[in-house]
PDB file of N, CA and C in Angstrom:
ATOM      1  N   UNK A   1     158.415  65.975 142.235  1.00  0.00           N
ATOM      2  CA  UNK A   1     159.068  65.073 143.152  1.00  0.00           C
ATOM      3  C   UNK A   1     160.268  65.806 143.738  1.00  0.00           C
ATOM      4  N   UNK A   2     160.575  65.593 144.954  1.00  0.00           N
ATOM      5  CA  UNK A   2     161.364  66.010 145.525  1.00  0.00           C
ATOM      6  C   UNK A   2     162.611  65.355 146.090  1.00  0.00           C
ATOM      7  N   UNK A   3     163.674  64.930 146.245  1.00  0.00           N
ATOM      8  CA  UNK A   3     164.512  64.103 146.701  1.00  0.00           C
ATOM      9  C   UNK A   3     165.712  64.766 148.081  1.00  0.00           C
ATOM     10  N   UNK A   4     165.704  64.904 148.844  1.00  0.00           N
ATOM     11  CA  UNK A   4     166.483  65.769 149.432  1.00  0.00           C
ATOM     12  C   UNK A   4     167.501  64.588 150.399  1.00  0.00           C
ATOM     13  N   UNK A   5     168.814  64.652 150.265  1.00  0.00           N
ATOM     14  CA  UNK A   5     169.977  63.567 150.743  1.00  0.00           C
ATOM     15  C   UNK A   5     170.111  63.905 152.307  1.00  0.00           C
ATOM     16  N   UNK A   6     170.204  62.912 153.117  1.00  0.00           N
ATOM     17  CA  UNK A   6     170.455  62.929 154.483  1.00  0.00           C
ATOM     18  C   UNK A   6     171.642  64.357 154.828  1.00  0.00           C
ATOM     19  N   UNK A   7     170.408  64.800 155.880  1.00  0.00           N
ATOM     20  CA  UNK A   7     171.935  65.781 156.574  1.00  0.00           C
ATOM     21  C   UNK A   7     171.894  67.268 155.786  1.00  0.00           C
ATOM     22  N   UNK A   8     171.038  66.968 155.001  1.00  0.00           N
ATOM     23  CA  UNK A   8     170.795  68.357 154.445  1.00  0.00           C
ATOM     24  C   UNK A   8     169.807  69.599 154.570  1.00  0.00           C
ATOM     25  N   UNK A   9     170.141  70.662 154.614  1.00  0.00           N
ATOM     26  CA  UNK A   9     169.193  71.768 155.084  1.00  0.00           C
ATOM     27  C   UNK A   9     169.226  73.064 153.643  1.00  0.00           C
ATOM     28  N   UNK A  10     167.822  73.330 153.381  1.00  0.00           N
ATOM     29  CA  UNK A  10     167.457  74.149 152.711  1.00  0.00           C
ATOM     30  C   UNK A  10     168.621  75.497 152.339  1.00  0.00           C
ATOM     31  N   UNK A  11     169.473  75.860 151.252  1.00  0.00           N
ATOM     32  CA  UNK A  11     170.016  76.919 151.291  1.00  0.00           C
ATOM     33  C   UNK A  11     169.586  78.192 151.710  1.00  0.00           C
ATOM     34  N   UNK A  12     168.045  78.383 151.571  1.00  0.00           N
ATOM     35  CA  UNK A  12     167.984  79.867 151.707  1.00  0.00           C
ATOM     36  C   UNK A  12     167.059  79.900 152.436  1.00  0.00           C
ATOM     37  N   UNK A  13     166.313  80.779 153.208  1.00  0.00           N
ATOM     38  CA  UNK A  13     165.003  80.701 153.855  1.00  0.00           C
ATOM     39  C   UNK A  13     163.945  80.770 152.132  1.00  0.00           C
ATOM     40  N   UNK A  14     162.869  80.023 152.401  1.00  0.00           N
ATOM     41  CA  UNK A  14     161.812  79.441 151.352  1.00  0.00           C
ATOM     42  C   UNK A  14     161.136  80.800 151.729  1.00  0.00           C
ATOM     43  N   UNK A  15     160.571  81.312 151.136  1.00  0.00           N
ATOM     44  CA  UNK A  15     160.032  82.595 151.363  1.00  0.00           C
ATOM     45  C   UNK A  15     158.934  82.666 150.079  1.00  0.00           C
ATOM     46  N   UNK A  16     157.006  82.212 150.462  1.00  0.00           N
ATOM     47  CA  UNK A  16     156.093  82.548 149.258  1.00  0.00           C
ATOM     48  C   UNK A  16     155.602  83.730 149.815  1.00  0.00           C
ATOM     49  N   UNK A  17     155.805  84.596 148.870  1.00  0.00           N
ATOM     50  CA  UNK A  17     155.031  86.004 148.687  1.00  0.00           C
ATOM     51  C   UNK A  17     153.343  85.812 148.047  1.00  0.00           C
ATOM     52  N   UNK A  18     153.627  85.181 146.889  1.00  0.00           N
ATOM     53  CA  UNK A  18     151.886  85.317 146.130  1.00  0.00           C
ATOM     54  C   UNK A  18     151.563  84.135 146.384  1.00  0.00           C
ATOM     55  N   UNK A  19     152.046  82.857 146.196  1.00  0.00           N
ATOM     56  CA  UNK A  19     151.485  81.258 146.292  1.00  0.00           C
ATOM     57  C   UNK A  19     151.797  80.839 147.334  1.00  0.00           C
ATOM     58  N   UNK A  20     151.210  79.944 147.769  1.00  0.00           N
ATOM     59  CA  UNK A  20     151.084  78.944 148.794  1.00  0.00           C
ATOM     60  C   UNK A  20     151.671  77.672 147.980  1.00  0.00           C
ATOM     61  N   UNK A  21     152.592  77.122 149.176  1.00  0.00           N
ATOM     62  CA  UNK A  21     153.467  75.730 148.865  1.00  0.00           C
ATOM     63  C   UNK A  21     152.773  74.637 149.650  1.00  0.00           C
ATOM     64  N   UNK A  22     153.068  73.502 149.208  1.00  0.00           N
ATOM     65  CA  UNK A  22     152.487  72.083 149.930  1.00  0.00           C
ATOM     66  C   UNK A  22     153.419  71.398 149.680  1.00  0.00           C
ATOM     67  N   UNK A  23     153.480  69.798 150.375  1.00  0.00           N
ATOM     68  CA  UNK A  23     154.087  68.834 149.890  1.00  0.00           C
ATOM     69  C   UNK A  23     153.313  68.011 150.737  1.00  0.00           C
ATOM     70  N   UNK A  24     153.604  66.580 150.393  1.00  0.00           N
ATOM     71  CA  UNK A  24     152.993  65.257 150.916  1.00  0.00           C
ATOM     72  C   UNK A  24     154.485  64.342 150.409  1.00  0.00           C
ATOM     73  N   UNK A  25     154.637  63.985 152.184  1.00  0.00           N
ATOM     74  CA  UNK A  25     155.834  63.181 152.293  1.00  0.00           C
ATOM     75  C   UNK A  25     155.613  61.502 152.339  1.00  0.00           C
ATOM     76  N   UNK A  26     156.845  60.961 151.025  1.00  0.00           N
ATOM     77  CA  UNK A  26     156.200  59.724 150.755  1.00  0.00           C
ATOM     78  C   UNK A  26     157.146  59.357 151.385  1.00  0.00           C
ATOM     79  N   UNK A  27     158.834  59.341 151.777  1.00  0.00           N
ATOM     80  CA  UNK A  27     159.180  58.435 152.401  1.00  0.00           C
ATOM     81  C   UNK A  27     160.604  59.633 153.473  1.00  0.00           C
ATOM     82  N   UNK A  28     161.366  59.128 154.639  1.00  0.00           N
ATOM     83  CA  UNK A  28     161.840  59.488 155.270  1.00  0.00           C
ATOM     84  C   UNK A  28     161.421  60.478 156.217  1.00  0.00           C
ATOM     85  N   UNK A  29     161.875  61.808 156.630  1.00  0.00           N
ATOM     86  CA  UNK A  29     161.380  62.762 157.442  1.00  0.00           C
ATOM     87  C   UNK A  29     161.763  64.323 156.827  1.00  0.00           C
ATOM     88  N   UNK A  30     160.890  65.238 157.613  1.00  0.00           N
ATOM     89  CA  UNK A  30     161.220  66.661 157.019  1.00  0.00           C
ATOM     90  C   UNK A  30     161.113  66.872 158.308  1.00  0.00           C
ATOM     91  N   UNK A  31     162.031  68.301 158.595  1.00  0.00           N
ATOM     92  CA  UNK A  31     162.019  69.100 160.061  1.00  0.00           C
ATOM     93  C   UNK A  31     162.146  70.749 159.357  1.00  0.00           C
ATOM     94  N   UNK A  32     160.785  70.526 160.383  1.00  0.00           N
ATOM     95  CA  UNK A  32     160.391  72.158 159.545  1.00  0.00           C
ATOM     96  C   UNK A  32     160.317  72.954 161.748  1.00  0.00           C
ATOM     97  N   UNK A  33     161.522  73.456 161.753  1.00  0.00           N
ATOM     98  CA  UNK A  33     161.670  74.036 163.232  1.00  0.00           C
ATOM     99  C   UNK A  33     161.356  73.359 164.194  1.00  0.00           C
ATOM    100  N   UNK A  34     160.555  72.974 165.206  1.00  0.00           N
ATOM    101  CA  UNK A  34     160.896  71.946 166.252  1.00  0.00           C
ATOM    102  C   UNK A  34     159.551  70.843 165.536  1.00  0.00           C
ATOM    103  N   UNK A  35     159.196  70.546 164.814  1.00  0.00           N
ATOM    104  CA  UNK A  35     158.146  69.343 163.997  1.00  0.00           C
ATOM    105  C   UNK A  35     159.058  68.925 163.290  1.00  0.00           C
ATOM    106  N   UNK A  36     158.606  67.380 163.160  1.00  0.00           N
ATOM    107  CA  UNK A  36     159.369  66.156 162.340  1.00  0.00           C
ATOM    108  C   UNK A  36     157.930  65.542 161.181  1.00  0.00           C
ATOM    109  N   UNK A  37     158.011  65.634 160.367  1.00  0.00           N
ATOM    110  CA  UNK A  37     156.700  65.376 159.375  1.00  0.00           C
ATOM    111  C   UNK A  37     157.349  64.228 158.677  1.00  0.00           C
ATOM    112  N   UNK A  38     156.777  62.984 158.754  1.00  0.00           N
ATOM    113  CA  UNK A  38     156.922  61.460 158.466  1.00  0.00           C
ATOM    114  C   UNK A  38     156.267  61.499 157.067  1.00  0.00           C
ATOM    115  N   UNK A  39     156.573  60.282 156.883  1.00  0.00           N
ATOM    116  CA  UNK A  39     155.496  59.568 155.670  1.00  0.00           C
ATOM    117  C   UNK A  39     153.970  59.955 155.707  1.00  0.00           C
ATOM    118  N   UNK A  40     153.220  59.872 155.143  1.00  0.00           N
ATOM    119  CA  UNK A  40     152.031  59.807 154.666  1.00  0.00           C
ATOM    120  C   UNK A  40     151.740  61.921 155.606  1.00  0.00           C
ATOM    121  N   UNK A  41     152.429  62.581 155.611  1.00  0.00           N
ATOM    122  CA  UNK A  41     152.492  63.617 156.432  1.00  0.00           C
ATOM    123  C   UNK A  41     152.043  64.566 155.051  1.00  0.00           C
ATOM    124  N   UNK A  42     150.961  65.476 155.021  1.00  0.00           N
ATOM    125  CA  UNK A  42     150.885  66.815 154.431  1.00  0.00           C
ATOM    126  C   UNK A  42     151.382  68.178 155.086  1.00  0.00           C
ATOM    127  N   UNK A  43     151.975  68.922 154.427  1.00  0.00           N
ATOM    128  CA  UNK A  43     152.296  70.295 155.316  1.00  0.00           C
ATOM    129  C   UNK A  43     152.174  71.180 153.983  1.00  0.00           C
ATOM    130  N   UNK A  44     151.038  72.039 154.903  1.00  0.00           N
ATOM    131  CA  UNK A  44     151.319  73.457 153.789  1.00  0.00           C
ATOM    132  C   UNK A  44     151.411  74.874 154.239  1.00  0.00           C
ATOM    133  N   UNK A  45     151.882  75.492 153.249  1.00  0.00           N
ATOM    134  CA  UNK A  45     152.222  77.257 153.881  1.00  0.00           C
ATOM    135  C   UNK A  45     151.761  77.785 152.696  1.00  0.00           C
ATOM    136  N   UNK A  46     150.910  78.913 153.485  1.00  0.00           N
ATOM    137  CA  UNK A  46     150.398  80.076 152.908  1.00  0.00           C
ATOM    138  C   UNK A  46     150.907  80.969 152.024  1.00  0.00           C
ATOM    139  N   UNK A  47     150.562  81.813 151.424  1.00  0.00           N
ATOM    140  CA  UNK A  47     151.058  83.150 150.910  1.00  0.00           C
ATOM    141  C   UNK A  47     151.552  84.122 152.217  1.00  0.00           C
ATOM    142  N   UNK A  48     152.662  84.594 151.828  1.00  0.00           N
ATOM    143  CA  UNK A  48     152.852  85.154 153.167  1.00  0.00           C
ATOM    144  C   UNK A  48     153.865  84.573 154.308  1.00  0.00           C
ATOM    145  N   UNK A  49     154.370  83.602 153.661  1.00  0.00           N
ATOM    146  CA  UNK A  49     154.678  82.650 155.099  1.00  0.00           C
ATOM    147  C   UNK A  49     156.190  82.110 154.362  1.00  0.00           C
ATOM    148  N   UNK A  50     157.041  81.745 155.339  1.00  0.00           N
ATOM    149  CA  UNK A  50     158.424  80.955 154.980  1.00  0.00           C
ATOM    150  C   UNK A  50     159.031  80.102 156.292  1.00  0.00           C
ATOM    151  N   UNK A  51     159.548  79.302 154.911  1.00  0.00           N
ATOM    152  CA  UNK A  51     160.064  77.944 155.842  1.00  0.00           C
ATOM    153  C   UNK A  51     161.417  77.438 155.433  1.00  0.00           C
ATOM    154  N   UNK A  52     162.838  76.712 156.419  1.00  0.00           N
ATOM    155  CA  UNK A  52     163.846  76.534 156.033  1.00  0.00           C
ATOM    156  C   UNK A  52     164.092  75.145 156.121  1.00  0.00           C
ATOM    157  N   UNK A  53     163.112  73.988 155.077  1.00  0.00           N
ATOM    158  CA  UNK A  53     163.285  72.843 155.473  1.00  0.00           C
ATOM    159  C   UNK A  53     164.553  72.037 155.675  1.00  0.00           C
ATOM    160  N   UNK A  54     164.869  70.787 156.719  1.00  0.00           N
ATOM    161  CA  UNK A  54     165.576  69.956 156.421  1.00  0.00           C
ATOM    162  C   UNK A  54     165.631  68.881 156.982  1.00  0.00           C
ATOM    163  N   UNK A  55     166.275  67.943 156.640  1.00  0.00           N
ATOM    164  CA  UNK A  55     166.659  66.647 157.135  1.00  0.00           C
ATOM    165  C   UNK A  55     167.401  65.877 157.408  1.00  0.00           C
ATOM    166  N   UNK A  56     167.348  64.855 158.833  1.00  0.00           N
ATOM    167  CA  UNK A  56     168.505  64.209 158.765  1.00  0.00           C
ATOM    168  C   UNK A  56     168.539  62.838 158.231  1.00  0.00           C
ATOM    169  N   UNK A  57     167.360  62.214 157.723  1.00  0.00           N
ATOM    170  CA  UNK A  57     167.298  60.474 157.343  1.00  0.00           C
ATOM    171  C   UNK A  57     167.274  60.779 155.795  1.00  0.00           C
ATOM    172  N   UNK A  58     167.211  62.141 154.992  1.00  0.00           N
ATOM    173  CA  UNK A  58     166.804  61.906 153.702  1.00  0.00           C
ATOM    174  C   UNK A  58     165.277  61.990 153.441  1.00  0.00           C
ATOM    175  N   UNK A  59     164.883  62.859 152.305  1.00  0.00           N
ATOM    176  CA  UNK A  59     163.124  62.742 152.162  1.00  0.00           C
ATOM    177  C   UNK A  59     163.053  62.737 150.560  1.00  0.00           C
ATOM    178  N   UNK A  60     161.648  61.772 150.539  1.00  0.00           N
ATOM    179  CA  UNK A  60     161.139  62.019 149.029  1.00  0.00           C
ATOM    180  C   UNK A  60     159.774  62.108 149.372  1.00  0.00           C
ATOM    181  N   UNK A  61     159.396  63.269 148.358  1.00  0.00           N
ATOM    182  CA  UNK A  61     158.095  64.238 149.137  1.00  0.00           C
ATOM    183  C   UNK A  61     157.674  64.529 147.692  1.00  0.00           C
ATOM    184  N   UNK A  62     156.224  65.254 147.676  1.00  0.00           N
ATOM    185  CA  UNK A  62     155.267  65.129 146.259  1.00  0.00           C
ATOM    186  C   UNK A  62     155.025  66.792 146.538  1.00  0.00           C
ATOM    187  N   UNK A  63     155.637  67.542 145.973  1.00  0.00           N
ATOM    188  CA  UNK A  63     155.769  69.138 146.289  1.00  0.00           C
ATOM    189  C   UNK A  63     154.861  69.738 145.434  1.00  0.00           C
ATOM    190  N   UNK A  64     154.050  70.888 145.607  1.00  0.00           N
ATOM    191  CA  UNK A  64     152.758  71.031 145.176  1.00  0.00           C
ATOM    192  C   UNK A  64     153.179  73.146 145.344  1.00  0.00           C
ATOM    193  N   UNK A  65     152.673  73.755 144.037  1.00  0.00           N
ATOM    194  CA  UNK A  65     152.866  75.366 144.599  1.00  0.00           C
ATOM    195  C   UNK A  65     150.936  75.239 143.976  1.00  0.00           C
ATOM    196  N   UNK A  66     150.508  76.513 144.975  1.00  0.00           N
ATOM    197  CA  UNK A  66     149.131  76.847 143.912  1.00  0.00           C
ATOM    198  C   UNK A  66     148.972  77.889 145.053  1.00  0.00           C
ATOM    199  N   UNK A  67     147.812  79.112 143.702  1.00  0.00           N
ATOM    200  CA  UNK A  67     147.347  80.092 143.973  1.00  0.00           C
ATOM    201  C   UNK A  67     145.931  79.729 144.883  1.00  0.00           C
ATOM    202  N   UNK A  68     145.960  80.647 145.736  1.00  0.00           N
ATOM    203  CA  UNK A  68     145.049  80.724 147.060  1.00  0.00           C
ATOM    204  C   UNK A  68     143.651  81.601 146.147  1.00  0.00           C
ATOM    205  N   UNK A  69     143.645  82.490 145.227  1.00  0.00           N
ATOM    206  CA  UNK A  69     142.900  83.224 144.428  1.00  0.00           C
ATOM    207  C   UNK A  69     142.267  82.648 143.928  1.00  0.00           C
ATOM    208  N   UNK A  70     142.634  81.521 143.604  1.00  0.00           N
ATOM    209  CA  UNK A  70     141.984  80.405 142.069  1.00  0.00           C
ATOM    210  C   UNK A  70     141.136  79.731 142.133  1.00  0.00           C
TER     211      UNK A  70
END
C-alpha cells in the first residue's frame, strides 16, 4: 500500500534497472509527466525505465515490483 500526502513529489528519480514496477490506483490522482492516472487506473514500467511520481490531491495506490524473467 502506498499513501502519498497532497502536494507531494517523489524525492529521487524512481529508476528500475532489473524489475519492472506497477501500481493500481485506489483513490485520488498520480502525475507521472504530462498524464494524471485516477482511481481504478493501472500504470506500469519496465525494466529499464524511470519515473518521478507525484501529486497534488493525495494518492492511495496498490504498488506491485516483479521480475519480467519469471
Amino acid at each position: 500500500m502506498i499513501d502519498i500526502a497532497p502536494g507531494t513529489e517523489w524525492p529521487d528519480l524512481d529508476v528500475h534497472e532489473t524489475y519492472g514496477e506497477a501500481y493500481f490506483v485506489v483513490s485520488g490522482e498520480v502525475i507521472e509527466g504530462d498524464s494524471i492516472h485516477g482511481p481504478g487506473t493501472y500504470v506500469a514500467f519496465g525494466p529499464k525505465t524511470s519515473h518521478r511520481p507525484r501529486t497534488e490531491t493525495g494518492v492511495r495506490a496498490f504498488g506491485f515490483n516483479y521480475d519480467v524473467g519469471v
